[in-house]
Protein backbone atom coordinates (compact mmCIF):
# COMPACT_ATOMS: atom_id res chain seq x y z
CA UNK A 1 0.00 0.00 0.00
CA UNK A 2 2.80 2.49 0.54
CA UNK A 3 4.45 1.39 -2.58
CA UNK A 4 1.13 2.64 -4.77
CA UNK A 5 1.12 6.13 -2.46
CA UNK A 6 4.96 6.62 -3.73
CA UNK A 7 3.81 5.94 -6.95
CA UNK A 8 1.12 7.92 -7.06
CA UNK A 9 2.76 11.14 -5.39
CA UNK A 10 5.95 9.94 -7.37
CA UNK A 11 3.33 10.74 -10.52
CA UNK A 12 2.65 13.88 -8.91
CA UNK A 13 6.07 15.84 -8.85
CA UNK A 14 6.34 14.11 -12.43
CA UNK A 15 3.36 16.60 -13.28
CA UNK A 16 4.77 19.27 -11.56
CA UNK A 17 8.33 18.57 -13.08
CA UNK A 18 6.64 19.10 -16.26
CA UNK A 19 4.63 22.40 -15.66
CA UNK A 20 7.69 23.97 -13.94
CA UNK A 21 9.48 23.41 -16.90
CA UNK A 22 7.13 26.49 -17.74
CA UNK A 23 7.01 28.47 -14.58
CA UNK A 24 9.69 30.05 -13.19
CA UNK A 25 8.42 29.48 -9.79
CA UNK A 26 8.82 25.85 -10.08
CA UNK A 27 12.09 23.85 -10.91
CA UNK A 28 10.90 21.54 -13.33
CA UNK A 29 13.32 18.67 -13.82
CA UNK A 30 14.77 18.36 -9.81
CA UNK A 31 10.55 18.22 -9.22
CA UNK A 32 10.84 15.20 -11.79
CA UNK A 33 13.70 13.87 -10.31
CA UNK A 34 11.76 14.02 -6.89
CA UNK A 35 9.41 11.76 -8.76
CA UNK A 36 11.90 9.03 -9.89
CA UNK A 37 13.32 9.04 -6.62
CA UNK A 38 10.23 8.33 -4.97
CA UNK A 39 9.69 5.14 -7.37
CA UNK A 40 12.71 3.72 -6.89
CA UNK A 41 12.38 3.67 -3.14
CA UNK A 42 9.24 1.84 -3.18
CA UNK A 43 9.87 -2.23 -2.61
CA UNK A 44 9.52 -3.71 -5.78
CA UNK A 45 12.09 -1.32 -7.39
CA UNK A 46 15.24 -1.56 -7.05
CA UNK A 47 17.47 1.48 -6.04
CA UNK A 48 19.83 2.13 -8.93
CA UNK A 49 22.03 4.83 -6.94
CA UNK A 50 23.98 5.43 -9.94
CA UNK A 51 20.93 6.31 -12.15
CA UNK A 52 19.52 8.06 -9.43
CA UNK A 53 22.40 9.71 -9.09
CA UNK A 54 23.38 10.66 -13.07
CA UNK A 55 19.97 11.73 -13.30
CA UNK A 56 20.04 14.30 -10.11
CA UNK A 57 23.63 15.84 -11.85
CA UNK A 58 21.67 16.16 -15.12
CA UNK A 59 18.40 17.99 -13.37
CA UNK A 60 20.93 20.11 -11.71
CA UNK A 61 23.00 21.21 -14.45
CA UNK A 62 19.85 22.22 -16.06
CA UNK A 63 18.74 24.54 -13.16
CA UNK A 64 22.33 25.81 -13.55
CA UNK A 65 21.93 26.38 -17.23
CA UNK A 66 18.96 27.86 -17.47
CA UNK A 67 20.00 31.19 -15.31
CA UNK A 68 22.97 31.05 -17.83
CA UNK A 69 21.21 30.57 -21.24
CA UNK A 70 19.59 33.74 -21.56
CA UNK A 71 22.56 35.39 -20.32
CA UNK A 72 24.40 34.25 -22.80
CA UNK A 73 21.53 35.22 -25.59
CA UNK A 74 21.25 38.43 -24.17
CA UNK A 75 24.95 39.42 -24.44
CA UNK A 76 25.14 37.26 -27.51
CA UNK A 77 22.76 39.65 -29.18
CA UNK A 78 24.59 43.02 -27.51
CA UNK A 79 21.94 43.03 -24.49
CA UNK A 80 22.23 43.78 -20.86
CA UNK A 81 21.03 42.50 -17.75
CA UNK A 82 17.91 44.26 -17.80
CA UNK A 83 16.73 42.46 -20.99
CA UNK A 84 16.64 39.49 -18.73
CA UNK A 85 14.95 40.62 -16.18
CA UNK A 86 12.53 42.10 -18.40
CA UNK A 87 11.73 38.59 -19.84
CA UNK A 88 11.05 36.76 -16.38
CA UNK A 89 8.51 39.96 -15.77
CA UNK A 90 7.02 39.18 -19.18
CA UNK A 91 6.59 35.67 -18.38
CA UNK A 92 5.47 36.43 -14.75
CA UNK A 93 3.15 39.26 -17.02
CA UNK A 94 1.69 36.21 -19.03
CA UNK A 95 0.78 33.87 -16.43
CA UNK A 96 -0.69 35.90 -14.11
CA UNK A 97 -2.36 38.02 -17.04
CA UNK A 98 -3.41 35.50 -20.13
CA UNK A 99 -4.79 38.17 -22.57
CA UNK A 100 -3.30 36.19 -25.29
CA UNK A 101 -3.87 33.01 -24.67
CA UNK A 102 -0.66 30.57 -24.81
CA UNK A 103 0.44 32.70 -27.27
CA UNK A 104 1.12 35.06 -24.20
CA UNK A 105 3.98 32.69 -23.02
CA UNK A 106 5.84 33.94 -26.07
CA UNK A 107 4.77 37.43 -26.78
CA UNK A 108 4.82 38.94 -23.02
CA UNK A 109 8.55 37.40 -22.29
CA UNK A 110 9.99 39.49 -25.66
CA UNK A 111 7.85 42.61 -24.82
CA UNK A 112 9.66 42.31 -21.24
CA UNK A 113 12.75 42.14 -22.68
CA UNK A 114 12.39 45.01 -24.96
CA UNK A 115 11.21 47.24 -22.52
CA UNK A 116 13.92 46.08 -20.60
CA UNK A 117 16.59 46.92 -23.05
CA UNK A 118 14.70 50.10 -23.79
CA UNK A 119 15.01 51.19 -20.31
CA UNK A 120 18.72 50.30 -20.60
CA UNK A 121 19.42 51.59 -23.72
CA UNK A 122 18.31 54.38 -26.61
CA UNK A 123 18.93 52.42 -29.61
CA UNK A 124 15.52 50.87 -30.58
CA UNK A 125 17.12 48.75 -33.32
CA UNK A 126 19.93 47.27 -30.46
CA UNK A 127 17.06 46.94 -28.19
CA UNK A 128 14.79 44.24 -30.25
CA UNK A 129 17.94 42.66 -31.44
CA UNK A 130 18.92 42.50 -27.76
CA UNK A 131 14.97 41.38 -26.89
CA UNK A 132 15.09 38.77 -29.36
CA UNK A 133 18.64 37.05 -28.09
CA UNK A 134 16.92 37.45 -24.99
CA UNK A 135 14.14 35.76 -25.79
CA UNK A 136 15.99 33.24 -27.99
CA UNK A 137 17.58 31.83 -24.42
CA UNK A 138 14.50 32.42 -22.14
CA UNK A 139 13.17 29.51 -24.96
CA UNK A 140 16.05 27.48 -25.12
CA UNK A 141 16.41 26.64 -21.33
CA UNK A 142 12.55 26.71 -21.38
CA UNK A 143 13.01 23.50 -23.90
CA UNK A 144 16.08 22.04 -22.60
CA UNK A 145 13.60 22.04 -18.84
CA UNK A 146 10.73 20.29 -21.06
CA UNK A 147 12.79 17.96 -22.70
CA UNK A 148 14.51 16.82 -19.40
CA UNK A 149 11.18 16.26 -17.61
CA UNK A 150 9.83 14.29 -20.41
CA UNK A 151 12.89 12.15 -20.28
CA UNK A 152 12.16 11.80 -16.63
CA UNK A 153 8.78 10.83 -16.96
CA UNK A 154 9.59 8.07 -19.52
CA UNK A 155 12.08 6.98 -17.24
CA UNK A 156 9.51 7.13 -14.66
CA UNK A 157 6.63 4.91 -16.95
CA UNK A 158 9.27 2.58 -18.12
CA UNK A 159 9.83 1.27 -14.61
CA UNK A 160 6.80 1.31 -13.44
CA UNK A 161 5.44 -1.08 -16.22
CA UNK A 162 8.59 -3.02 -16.10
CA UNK A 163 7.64 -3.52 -12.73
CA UNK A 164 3.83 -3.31 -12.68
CA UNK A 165 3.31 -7.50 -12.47
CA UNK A 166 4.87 -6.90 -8.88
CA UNK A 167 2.50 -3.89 -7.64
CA UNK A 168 -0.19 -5.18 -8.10
């Protein structure tokens, strides 16, 4: 019996994993890894410390990389700081705000970076360049989160159907 609530909150941070590969608020792939942990320290799994323990490096690195990726877009594209910050306002903007729909996960974060380059700067046409490397990493470690949690919860199905015959 505590084996299926391990799963079943195990399939929980899985979820989560997944929608904080959207949110800022949430870490999306350590949430997943959460998950896998949990269903590998139920009884009929075995603990693979090694997997467990690539796959915690991995969700970490990502964390790590995705503060750095739009950094690196930013100043890759001549922006500053501020374009940055602008983006995690427009994304903050677009949850919190959905006037366009889930088209508003991609339009608010570039409008936050513009105005956050135009703050910072006076050239209009270095601003939107700026925006747009901005926004170019804000959806790069955005997919890199995704892809990671997906992994995760593959990982996650694959054992537990591997090892299914034995929960139930």
């Amino acid at each position: 019996m505590l084996d299926l609530f391990f799963i079943f909150i195990g399939l929980i941070f899985m979820l989560l994993g997944i929608i904080g590969s959207f949110l800022p608020i949430l870490p999306g792939p350590p949430l997943s890894w959460v998950g896998l942990l949990l269903l590998h320290l139920t009884k009929t799994v075995e603990n693979d410390w090694w997997f467990l323990g690539i796959t915690l490096v991995i969700a970490i690195l990502i964390v790590v990389l995705d503060y750095v990726i739009p950094a690196i877009g930013t100043k890759k594209f001549g922006g500053s700081k501020l374009g940055v910050i602008g983006t995690t306002i427009g994304l903050i903007v677009a949850l919190f705000f959905p006037i366009f729909g889930i088209f508003g996960i991609i339009i608010w974060p570039f409008i936050g970076a513009l105005v956050g380059e135009l703050i910072n700067k006076a050239d209009s046409k270095t601003a939107i360049k700026a925006a747009f490397g901005s926004f170019i990493g804000f959806l790069t470690g955005t997919f890199l989160k995704f892809v990671v949690s997906i992994v995760y919860l593959g990982f996650f199905i694959y054992t537990l159907f591997n090892h299914w015959d034995k929960f139930v």
